[in-house]
N, C-alpha and C. Protein backbone atom coordinates (compact mmCIF):
# COMPACT_ATOMS: atom_id res chain seq x y z
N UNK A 1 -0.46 -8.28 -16.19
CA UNK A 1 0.55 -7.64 -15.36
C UNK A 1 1.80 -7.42 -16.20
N UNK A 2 2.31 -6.57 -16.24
CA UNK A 2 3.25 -5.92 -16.54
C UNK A 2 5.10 -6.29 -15.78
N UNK A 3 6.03 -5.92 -16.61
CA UNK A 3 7.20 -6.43 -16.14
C UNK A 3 7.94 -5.86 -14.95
N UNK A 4 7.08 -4.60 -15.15
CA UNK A 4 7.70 -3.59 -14.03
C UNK A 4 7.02 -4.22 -13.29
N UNK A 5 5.45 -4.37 -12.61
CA UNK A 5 4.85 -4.75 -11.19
C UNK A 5 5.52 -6.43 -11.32
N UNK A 6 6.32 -7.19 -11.94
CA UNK A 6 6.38 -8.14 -11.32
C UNK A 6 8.17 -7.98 -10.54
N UNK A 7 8.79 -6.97 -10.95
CA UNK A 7 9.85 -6.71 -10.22
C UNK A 7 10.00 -5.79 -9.56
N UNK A 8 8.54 -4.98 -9.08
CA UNK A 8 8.28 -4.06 -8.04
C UNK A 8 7.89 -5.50 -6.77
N UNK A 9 7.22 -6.03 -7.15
CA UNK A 9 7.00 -7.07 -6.43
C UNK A 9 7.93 -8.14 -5.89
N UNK A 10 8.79 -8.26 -6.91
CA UNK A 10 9.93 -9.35 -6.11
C UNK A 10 10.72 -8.51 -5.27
N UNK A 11 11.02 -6.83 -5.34
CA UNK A 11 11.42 -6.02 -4.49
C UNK A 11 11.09 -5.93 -2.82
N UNK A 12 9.80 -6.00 -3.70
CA UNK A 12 8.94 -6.28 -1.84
C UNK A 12 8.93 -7.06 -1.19
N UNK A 13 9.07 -8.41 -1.56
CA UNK A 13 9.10 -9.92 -1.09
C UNK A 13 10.38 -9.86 -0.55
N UNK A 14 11.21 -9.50 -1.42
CA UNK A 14 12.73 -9.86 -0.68
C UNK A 14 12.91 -8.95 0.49
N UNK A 15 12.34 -7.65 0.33
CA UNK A 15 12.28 -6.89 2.15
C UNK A 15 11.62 -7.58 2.62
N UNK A 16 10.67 -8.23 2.54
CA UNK A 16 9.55 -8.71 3.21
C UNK A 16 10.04 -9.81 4.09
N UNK A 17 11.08 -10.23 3.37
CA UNK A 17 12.05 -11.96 3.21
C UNK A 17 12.95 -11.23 4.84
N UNK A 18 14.18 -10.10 4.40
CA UNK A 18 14.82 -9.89 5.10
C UNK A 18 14.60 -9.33 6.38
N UNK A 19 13.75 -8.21 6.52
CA UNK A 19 13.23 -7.80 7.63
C UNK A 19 13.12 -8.37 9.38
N UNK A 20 12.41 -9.54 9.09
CA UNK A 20 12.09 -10.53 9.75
C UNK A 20 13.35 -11.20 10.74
N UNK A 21 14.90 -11.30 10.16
CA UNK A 21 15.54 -11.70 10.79
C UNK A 21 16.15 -10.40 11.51
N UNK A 22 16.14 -9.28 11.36
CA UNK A 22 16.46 -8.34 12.32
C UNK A 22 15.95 -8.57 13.31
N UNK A 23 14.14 -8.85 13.13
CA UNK A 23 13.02 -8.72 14.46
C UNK A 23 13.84 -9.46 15.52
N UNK A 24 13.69 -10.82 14.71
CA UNK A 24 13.87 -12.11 15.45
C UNK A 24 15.48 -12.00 16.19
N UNK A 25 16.50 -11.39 15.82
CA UNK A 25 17.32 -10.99 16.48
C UNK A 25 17.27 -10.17 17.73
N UNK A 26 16.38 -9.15 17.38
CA UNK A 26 16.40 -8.09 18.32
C UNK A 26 15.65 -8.65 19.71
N UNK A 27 14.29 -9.78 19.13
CA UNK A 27 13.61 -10.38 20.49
C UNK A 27 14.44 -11.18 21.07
N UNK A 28 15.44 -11.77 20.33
CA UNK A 28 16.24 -13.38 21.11
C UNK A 28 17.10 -12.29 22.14
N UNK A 29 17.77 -11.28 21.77
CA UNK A 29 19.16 -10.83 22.59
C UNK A 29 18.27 -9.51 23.26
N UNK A 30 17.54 -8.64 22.96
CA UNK A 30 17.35 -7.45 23.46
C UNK A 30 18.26 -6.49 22.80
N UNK A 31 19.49 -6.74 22.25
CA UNK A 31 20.32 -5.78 21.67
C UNK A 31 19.54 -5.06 20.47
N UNK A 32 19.80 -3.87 20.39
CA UNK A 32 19.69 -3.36 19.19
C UNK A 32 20.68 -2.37 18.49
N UNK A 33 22.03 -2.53 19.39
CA UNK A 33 23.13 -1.56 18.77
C UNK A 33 22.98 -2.03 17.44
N UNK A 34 23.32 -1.03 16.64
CA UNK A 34 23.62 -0.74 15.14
C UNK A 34 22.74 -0.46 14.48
N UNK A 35 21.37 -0.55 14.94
CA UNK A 35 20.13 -0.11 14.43
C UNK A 35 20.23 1.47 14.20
N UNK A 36 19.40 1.63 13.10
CA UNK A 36 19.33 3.38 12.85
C UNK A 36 17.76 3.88 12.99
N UNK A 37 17.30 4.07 13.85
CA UNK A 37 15.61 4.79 13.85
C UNK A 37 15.70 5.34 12.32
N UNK A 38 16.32 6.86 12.24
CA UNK A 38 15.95 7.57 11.13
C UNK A 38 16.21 6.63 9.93
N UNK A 39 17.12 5.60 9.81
CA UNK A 39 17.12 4.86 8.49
C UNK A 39 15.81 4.37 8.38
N UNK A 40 15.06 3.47 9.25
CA UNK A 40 14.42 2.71 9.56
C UNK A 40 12.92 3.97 9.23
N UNK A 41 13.06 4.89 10.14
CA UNK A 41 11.61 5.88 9.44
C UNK A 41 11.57 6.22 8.08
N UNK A 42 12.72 6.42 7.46
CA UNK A 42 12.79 6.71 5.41
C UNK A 42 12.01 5.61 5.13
N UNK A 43 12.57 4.49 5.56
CA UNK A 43 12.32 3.13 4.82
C UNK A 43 10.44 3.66 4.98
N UNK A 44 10.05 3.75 6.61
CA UNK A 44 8.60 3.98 6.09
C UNK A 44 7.91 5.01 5.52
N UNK A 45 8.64 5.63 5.72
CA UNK A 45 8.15 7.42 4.42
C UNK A 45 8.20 6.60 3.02
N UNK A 46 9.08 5.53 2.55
CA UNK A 46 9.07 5.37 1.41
C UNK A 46 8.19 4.43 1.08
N UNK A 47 7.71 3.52 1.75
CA UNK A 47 6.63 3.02 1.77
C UNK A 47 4.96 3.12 2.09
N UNK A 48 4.85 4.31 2.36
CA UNK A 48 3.98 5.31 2.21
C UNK A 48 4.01 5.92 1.09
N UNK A 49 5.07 6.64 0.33
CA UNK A 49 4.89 6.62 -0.83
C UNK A 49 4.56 5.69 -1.68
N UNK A 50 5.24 4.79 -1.42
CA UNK A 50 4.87 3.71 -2.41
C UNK A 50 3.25 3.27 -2.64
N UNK A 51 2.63 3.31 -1.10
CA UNK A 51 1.02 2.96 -1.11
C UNK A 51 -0.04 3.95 -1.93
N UNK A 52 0.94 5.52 -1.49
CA UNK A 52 -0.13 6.48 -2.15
C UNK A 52 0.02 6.39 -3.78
N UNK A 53 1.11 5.97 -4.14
CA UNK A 53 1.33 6.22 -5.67
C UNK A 53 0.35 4.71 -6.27
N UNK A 54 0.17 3.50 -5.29
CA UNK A 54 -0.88 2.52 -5.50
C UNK A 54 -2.02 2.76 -5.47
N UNK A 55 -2.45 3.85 -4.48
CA UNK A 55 -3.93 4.21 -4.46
C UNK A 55 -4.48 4.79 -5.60
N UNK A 56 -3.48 5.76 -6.36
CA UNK A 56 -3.50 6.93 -7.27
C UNK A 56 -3.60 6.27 -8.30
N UNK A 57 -3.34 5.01 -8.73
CA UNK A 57 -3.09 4.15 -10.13
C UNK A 57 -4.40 4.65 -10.62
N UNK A 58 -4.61 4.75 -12.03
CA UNK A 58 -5.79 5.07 -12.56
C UNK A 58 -6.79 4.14 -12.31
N UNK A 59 -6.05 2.56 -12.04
CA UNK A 59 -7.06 1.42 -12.42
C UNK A 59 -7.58 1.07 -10.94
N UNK A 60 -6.64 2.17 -9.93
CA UNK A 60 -7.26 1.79 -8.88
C UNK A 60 -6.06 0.60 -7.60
N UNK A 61 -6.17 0.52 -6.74
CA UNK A 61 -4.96 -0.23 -5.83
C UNK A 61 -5.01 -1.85 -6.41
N UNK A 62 -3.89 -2.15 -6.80
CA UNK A 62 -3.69 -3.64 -7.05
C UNK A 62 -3.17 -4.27 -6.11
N UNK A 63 -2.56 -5.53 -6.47
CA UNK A 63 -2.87 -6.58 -5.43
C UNK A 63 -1.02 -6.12 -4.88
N UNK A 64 -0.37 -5.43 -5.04
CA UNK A 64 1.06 -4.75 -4.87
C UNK A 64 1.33 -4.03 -3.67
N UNK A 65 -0.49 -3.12 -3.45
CA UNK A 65 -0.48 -2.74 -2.15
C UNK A 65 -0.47 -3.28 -0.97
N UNK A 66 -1.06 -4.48 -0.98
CA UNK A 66 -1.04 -4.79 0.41
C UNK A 66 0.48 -5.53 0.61
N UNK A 67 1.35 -5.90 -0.41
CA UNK A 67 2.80 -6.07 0.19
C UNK A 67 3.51 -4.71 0.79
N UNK A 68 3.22 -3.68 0.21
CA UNK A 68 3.47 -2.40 0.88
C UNK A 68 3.09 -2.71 2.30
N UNK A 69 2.17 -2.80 2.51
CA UNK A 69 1.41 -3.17 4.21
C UNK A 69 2.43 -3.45 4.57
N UNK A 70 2.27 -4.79 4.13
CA UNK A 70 3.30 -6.16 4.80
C UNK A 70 4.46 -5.11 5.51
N UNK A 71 5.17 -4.61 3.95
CA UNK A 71 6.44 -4.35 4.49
C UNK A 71 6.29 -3.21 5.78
N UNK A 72 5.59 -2.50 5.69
CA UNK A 72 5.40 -1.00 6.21
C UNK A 72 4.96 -1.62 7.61
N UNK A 73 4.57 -2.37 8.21
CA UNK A 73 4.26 -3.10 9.58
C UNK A 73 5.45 -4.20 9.97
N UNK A 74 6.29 -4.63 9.11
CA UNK A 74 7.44 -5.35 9.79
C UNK A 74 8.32 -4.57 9.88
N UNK A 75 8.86 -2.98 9.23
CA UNK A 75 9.67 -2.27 9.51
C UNK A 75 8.86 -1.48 10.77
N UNK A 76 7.49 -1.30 10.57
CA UNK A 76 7.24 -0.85 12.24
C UNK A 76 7.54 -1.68 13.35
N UNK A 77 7.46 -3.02 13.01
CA UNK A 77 7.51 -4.23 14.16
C UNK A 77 9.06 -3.37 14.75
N UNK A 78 9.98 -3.56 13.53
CA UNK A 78 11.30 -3.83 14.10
C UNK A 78 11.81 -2.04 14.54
N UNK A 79 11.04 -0.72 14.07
CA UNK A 79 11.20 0.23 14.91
C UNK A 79 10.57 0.52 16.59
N UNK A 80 9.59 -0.18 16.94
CA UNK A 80 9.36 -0.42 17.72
C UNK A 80 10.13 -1.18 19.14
N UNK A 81 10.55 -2.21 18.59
CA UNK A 81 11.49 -3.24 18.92
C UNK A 81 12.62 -1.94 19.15
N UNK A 82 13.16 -1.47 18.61
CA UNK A 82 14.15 -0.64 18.82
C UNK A 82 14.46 0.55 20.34
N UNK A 83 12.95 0.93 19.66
CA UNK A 83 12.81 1.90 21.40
C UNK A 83 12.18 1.31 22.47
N UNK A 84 11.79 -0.36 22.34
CA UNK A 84 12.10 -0.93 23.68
C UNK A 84 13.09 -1.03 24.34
N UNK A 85 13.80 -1.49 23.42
CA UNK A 85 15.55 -2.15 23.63
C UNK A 85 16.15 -1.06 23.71
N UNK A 86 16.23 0.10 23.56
CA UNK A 86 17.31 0.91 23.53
C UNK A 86 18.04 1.13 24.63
């Protein structure tokens, strides 16, 4: 592994890290003022990119993609969460 996938990877972990306390905010209160949908949809356009440019690797999807997942389903958790609460 290479220096770049190990700080593409600590990239992901730390969204992966932060994410989570939005959720958990948004379930304790119901609030979701200050939230941005369209910020929140880039974030998953860009993580869609990120998966297809993993699929495309010559060597084939490494173990990088499925933190893409990760992230790309806790930013859905917490867009979801959003247009309950709104």
């Amino acid at each position: 592994m290479n220096l770049n996938g190990i700080f593409e990877a600590l990239m992901l972990i730390a969204f992966a890290a932060s994410w989570p306390f939005s959720i958990i905010k948004a379930l304790r209160t119901h609030v979701v003022a200050g939230k941005s949908p369209l910020f929140m949809i880039i974030i998953e356009i860009g993580y869609i990119c990120g998966m297809l440019f993993n699929i495309t690797l010559p060597a084939g999807p490494n173990w990088r993609f499925g933190l893409y997942v990760l992230n790309f389903c806790i930013v859905g958790t917490d867009l979801c969460l959003y247009y309950r609460y709104r």
